[in-house]
C-alpha atoms as a PDB file:
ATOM      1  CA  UNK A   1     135.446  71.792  66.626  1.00  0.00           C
ATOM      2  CA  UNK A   2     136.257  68.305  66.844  1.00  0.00           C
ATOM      3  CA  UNK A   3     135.326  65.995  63.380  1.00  0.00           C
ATOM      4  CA  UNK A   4     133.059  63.081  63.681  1.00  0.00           C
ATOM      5  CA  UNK A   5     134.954  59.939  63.888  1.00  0.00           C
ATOM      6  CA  UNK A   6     133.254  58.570  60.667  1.00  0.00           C
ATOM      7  CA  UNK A   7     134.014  62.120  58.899  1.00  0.00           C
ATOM      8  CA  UNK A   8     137.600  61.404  59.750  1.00  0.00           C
ATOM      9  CA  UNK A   9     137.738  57.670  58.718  1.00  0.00           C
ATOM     10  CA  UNK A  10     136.297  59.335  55.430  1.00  0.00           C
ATOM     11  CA  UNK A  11     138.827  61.339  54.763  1.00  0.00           C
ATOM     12  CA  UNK A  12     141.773  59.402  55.782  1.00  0.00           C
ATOM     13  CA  UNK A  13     141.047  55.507  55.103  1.00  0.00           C
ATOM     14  CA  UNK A  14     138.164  55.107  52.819  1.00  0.00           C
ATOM     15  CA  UNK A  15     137.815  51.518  52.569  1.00  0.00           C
ATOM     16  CA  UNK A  16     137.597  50.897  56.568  1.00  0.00           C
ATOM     17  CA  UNK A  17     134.754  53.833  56.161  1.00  0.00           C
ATOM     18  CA  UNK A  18     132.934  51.820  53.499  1.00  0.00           C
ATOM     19  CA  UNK A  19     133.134  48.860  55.689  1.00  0.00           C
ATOM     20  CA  UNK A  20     132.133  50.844  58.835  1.00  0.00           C
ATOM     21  CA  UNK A  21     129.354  52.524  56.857  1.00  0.00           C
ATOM     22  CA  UNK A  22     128.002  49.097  55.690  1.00  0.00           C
ATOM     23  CA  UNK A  23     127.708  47.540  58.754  1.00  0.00           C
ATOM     24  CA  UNK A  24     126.226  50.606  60.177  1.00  0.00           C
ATOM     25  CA  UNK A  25     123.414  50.148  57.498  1.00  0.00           C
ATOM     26  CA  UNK A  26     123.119  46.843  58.167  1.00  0.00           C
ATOM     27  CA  UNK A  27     122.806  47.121  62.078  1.00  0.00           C
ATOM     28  CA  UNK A  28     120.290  49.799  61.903  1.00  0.00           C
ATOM     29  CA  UNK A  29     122.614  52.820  63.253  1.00  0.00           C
ATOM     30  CA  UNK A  30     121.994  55.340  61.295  1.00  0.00           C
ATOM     31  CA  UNK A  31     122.928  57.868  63.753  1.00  0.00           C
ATOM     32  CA  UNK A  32     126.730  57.038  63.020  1.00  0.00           C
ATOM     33  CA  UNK A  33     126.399  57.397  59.473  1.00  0.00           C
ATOM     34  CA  UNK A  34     127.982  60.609  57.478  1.00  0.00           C
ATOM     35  CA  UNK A  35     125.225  60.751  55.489  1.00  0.00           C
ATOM     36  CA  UNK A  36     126.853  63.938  53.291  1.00  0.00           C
ATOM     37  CA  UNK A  37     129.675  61.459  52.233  1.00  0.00           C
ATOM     38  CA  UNK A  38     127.184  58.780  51.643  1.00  0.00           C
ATOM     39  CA  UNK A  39     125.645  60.668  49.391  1.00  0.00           C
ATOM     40  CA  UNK A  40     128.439  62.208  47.674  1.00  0.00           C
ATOM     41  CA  UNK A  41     129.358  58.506  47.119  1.00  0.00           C
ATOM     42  CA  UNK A  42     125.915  57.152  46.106  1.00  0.00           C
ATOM     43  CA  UNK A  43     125.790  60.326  43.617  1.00  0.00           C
ATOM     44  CA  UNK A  44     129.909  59.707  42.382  1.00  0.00           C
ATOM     45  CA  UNK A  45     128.966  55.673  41.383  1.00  0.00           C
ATOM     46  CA  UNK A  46     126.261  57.092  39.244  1.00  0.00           C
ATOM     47  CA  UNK A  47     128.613  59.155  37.902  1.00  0.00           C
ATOM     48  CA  UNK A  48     131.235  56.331  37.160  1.00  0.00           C
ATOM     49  CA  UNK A  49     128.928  54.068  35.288  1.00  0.00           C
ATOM     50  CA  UNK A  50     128.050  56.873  32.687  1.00  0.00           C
ATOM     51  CA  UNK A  51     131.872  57.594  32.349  1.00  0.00           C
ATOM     52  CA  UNK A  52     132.454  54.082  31.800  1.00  0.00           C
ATOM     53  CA  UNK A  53     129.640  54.130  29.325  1.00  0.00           C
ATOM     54  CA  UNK A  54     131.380  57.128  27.504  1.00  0.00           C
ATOM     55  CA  UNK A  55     134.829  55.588  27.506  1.00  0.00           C
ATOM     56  CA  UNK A  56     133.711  52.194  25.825  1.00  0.00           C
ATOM     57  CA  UNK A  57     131.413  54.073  23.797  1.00  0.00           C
ATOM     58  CA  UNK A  58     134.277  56.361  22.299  1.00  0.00           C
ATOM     59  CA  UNK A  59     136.496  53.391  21.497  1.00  0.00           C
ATOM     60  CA  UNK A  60     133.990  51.359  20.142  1.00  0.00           C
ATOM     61  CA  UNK A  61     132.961  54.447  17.832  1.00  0.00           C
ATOM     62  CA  UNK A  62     136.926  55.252  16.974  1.00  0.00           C
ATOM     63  CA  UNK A  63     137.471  51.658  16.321  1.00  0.00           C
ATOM     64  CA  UNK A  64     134.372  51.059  13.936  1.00  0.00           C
ATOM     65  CA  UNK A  65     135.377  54.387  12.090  1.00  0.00           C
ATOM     66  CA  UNK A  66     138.696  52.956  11.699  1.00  0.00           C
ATOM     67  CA  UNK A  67     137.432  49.369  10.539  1.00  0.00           C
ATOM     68  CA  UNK A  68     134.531  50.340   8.081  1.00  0.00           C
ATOM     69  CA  UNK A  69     136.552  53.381   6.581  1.00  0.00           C
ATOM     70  CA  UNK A  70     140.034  51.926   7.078  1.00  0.00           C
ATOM     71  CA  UNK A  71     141.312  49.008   4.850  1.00  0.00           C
ATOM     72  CA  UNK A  72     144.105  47.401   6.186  1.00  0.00           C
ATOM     73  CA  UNK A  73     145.100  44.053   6.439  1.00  0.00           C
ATOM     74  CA  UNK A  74     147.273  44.752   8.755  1.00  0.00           C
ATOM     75  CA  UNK A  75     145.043  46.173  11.473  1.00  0.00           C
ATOM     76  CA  UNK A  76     141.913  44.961  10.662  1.00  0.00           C
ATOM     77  CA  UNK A  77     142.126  41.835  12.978  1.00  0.00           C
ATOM     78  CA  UNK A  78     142.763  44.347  15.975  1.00  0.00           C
ATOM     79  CA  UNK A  79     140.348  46.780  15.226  1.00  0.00           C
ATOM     80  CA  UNK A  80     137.701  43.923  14.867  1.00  0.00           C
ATOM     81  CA  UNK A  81     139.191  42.671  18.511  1.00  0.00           C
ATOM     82  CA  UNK A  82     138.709  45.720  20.503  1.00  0.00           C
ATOM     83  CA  UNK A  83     135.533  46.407  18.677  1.00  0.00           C
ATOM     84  CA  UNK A  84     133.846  42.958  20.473  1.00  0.00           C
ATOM     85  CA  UNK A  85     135.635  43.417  23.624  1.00  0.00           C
ATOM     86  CA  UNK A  86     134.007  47.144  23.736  1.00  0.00           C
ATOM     87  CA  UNK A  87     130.614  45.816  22.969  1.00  0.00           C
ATOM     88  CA  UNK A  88     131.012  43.130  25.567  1.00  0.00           C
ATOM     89  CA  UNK A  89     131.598  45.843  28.279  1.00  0.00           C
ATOM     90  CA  UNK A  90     128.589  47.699  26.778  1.00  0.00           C
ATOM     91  CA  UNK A  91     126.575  44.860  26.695  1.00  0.00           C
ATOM     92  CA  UNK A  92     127.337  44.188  30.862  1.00  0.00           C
ATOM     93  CA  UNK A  93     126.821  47.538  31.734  1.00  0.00           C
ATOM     94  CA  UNK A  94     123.592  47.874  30.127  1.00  0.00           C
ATOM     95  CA  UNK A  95     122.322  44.525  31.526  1.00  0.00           C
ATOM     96  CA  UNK A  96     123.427  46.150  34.974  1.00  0.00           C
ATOM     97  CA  UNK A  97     122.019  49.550  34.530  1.00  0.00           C
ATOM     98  CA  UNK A  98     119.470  49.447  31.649  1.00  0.00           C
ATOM     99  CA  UNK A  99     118.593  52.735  32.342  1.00  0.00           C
ATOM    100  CA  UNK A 100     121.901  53.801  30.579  1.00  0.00           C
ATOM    101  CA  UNK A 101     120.337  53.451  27.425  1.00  0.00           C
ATOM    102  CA  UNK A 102     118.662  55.903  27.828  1.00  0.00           C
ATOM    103  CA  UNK A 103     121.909  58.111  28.558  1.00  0.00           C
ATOM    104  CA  UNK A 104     123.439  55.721  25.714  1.00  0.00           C
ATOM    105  CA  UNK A 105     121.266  58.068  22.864  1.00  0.00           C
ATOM    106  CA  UNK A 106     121.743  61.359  25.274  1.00  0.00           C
ATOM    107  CA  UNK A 107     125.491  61.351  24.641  1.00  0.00           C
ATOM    108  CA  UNK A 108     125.937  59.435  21.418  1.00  0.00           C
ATOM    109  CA  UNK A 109     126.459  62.670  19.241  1.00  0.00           C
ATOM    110  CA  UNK A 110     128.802  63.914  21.753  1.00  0.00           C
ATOM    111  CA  UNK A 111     130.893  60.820  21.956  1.00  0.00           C
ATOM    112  CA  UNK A 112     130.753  60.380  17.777  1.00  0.00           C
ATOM    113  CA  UNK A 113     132.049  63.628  17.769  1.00  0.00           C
ATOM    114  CA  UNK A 114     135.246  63.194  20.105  1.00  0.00           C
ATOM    115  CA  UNK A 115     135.808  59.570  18.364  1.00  0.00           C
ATOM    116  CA  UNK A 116     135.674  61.519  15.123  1.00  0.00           C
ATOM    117  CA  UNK A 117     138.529  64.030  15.895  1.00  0.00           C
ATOM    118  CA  UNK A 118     140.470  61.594  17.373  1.00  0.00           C
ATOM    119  CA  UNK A 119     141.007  59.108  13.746  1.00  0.00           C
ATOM    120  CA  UNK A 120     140.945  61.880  11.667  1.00  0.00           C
ATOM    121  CA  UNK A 121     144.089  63.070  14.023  1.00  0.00           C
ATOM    122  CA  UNK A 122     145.671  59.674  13.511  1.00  0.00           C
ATOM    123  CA  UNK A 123     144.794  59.392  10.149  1.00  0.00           C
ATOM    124  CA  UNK A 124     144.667  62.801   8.346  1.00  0.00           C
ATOM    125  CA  UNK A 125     144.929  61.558   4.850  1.00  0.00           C
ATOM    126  CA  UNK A 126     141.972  59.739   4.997  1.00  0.00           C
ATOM    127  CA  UNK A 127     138.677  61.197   4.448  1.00  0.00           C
ATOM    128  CA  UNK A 128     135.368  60.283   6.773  1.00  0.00           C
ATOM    129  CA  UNK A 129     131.783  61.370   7.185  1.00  0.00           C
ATOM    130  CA  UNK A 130     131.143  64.144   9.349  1.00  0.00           C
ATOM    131  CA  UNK A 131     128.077  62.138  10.948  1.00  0.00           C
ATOM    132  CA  UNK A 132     127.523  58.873  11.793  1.00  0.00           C
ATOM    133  CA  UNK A 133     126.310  57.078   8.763  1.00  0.00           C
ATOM    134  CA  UNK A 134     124.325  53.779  10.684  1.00  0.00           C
ATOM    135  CA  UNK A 135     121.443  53.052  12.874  1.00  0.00           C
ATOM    136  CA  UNK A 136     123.300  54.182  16.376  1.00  0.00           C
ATOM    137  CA  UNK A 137     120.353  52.658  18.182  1.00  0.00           C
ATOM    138  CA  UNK A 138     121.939  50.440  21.439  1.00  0.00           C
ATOM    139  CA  UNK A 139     121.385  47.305  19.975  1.00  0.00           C
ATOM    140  CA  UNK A 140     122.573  47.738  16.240  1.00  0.00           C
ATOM    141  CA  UNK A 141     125.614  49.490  17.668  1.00  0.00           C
ATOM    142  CA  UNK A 142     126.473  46.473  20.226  1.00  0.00           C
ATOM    143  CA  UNK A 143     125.579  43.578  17.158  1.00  0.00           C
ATOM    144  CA  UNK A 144     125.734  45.328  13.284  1.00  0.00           C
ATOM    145  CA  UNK A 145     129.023  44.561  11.667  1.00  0.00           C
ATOM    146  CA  UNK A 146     129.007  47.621   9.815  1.00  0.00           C
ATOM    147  CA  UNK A 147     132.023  47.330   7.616  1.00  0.00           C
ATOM    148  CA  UNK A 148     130.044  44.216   5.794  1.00  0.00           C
ATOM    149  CA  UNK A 149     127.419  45.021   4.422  1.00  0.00           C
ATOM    150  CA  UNK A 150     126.395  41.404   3.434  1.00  0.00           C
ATOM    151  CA  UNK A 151     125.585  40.495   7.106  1.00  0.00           C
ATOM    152  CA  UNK A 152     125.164  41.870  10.398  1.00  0.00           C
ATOM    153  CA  UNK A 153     125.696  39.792  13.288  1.00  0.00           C
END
């Protein structure tokens, strides 16, 4: 049996059958839509934007652990860098997708967790909490700066 020509476009150039797609939207013609792939593509962006959340989450957390445990001249300034940039990513895709935060606090314990392993792996002779000691609310983890304790902007 012969595939759909949208089903093939699918599988073998996917940009044209995003493009193709769209403008099949646009126009109304839903009878040339693969609506299985369209879904399996609706469902896979949902799926990216929680990832993403995850990733920046788990690199903030590593790199607070590091900063507010960790004193080191040396690395402090870097740590403090990829700290903002992480909570600047945070920041646009919660404005985005708001309804991440409530995913944010679903995987939080998770994510500590994996952060966690990972800096006591890198740094073995140091000793850290086995649970996050802070608020981890969104908005304390995207402003506090934990490691003074004299202010938190």
């Amino acid at each position: 049996m012969k595939q759909p020509i949208t089903q093939q476009l699918y599988e073998q150039d996917f940009c044209l059958w995003l493009e193709h797609t769209a403008q099949n939207l646009r126009s109304k013609n839903f009878g040339e839509i693969e609506l299985e792939a369209l879904v399996e593509e609706i469902e896979a962006l949902g799926r990216s934007e929680k990832q993403e959340l995850e990733n920046r989450l788990d690199v903030l957390l590593a790199h607070l652990v590091k900063r507010i445990y960790i004193d080191s001249a040396y690395d402090n300034r870097g740590w403090e860098l990829t700290i903002q940039e992480q909570r600047k990513g945070l920041r646009r895709l919660l404005k985005k997708s708001p309804s991440l935060k409530n995913y944010f606090a679903e995987v939080f314990d998770e994510v500590w967790q994996d952060a966690l392993s990972q800096v006591q792996l890198e740094y073995r002779k140091v000793s850290f909490p086995d649970t996050w000691e802070f608020a981890c609310d969104v908005d304390s983890l995207l402003s506090t700066t934990f490691w003074d304790t004299s202010s938190s902007s």
